[in-house]
C-alpha atoms as a PDB file:
ATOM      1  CA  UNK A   1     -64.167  81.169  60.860  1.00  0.00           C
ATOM      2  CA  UNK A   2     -62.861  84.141  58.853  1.00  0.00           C
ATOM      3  CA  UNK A   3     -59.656  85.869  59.294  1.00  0.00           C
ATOM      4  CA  UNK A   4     -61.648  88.556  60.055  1.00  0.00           C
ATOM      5  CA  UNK A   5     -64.543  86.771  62.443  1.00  0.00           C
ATOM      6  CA  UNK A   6     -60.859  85.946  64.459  1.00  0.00           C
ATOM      7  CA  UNK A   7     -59.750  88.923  64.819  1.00  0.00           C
ATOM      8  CA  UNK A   8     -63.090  90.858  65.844  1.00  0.00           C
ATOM      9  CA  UNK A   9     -62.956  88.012  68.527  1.00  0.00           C
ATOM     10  CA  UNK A  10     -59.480  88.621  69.962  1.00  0.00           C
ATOM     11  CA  UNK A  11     -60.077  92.441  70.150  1.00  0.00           C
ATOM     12  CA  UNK A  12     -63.149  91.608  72.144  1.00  0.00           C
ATOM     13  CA  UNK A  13     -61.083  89.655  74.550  1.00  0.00           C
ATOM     14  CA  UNK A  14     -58.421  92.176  75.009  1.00  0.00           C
ATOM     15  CA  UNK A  15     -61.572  94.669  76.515  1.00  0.00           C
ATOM     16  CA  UNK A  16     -61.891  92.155  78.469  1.00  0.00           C
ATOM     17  CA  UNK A  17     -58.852  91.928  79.828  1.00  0.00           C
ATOM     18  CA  UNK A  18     -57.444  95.144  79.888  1.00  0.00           C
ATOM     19  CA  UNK A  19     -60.217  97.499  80.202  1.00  0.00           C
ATOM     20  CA  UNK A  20     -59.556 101.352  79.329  1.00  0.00           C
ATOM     21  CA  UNK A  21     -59.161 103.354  82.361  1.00  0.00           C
ATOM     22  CA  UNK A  22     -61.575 105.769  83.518  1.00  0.00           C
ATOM     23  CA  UNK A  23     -59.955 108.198  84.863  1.00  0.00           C
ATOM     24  CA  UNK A  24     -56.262 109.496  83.993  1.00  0.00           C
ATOM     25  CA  UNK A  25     -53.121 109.027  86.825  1.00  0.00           C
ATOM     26  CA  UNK A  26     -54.040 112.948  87.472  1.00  0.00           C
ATOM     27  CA  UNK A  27     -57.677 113.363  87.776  1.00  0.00           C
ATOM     28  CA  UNK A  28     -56.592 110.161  90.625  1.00  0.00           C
ATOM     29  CA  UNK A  29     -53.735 111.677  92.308  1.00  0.00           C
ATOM     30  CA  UNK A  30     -55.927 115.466  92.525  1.00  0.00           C
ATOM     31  CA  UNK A  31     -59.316 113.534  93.884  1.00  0.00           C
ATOM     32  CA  UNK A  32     -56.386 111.438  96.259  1.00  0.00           C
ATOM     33  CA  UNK A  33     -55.037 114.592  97.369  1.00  0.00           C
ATOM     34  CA  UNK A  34     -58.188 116.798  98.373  1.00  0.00           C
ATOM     35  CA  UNK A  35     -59.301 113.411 100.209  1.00  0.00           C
ATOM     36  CA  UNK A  36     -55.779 114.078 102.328  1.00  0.00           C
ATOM     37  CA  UNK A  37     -56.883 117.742 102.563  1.00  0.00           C
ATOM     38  CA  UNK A  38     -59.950 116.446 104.546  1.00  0.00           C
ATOM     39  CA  UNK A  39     -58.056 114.736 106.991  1.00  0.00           C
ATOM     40  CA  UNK A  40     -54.761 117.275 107.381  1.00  0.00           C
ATOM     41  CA  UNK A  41     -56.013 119.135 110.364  1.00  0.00           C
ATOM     42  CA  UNK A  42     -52.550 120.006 112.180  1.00  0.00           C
ATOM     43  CA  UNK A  43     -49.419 122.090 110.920  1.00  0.00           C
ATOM     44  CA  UNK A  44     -47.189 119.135 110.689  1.00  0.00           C
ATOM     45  CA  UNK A  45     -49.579 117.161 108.445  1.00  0.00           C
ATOM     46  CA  UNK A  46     -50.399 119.891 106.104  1.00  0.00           C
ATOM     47  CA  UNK A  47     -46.769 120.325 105.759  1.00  0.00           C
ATOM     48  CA  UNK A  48     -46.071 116.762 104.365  1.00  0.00           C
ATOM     49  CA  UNK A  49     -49.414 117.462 102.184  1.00  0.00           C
ATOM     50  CA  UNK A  50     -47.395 119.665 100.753  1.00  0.00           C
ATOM     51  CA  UNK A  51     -44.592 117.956 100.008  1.00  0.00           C
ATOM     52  CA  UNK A  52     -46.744 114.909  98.641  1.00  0.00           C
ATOM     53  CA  UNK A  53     -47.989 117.598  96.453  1.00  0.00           C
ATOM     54  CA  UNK A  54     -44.236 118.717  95.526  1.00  0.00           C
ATOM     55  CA  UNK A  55     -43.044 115.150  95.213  1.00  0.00           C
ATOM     56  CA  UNK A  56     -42.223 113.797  91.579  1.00  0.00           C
ATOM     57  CA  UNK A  57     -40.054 110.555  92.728  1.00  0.00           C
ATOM     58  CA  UNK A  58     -43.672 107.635  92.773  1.00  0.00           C
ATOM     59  CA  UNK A  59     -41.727 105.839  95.671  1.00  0.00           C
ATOM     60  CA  UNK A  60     -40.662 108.917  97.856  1.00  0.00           C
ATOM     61  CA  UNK A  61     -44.555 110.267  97.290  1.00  0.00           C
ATOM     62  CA  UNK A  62     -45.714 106.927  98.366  1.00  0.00           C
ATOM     63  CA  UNK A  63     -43.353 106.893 101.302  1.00  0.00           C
ATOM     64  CA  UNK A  64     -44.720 110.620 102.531  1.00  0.00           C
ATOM     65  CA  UNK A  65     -48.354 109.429 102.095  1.00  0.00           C
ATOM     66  CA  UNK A  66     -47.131 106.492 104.502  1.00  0.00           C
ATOM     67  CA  UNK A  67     -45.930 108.583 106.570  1.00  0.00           C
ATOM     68  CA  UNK A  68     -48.609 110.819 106.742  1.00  0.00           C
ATOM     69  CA  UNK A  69     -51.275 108.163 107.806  1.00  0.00           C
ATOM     70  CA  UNK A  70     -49.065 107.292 110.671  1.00  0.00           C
ATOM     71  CA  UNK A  71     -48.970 110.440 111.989  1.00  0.00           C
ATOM     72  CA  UNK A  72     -52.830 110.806 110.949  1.00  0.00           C
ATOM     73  CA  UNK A  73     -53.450 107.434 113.039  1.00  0.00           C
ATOM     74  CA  UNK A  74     -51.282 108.675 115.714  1.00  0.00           C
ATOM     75  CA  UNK A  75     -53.250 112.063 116.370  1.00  0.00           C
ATOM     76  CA  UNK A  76     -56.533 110.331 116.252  1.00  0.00           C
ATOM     77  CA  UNK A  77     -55.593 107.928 118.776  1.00  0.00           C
ATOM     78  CA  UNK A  78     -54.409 111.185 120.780  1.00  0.00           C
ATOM     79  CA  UNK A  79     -58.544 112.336 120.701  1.00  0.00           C
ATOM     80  CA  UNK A  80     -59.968 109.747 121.850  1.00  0.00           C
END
């Protein structure tokens, strides 16, 4: 096998392994976020929408979308 042949084949495996995303981290977090919109239906929960929206700290938005499925779970559970 050529230097070459070798190398062709190790680029190969690395699309294999780490494929190319399809989407970027914002087209994600905006589809995410209008998915939230659909379930926000009181005051309190489009409130913390909006500061998931206003967060820039990854853990401190992941602990407000946390929080806002417990209180999401917690009004359904209310309904029925």
């Amino acid at each position: 096998m050529t230097r070459d042949t070798q190398k062709i084949k190790k680029l190969g495996l690395r699309k294999l392994f780490r494929p190319s995303p399809s989407k970027g981290k914002k087209e994600v977090a905006k589809a995410n976020l209008l998915l939230l919109q659909k379930l926000a239906t009181t005051k309190e929960q489009k409130d913390i929408l909006q500061r998931i929206e206003d967060e820039t700290i990854p853990t401190v938005r992941d602990a407000w979308i946390e929080y806002f499925f417990k209180i999401t779970k917690q009004s359904q559970g209310k309904g029925n």
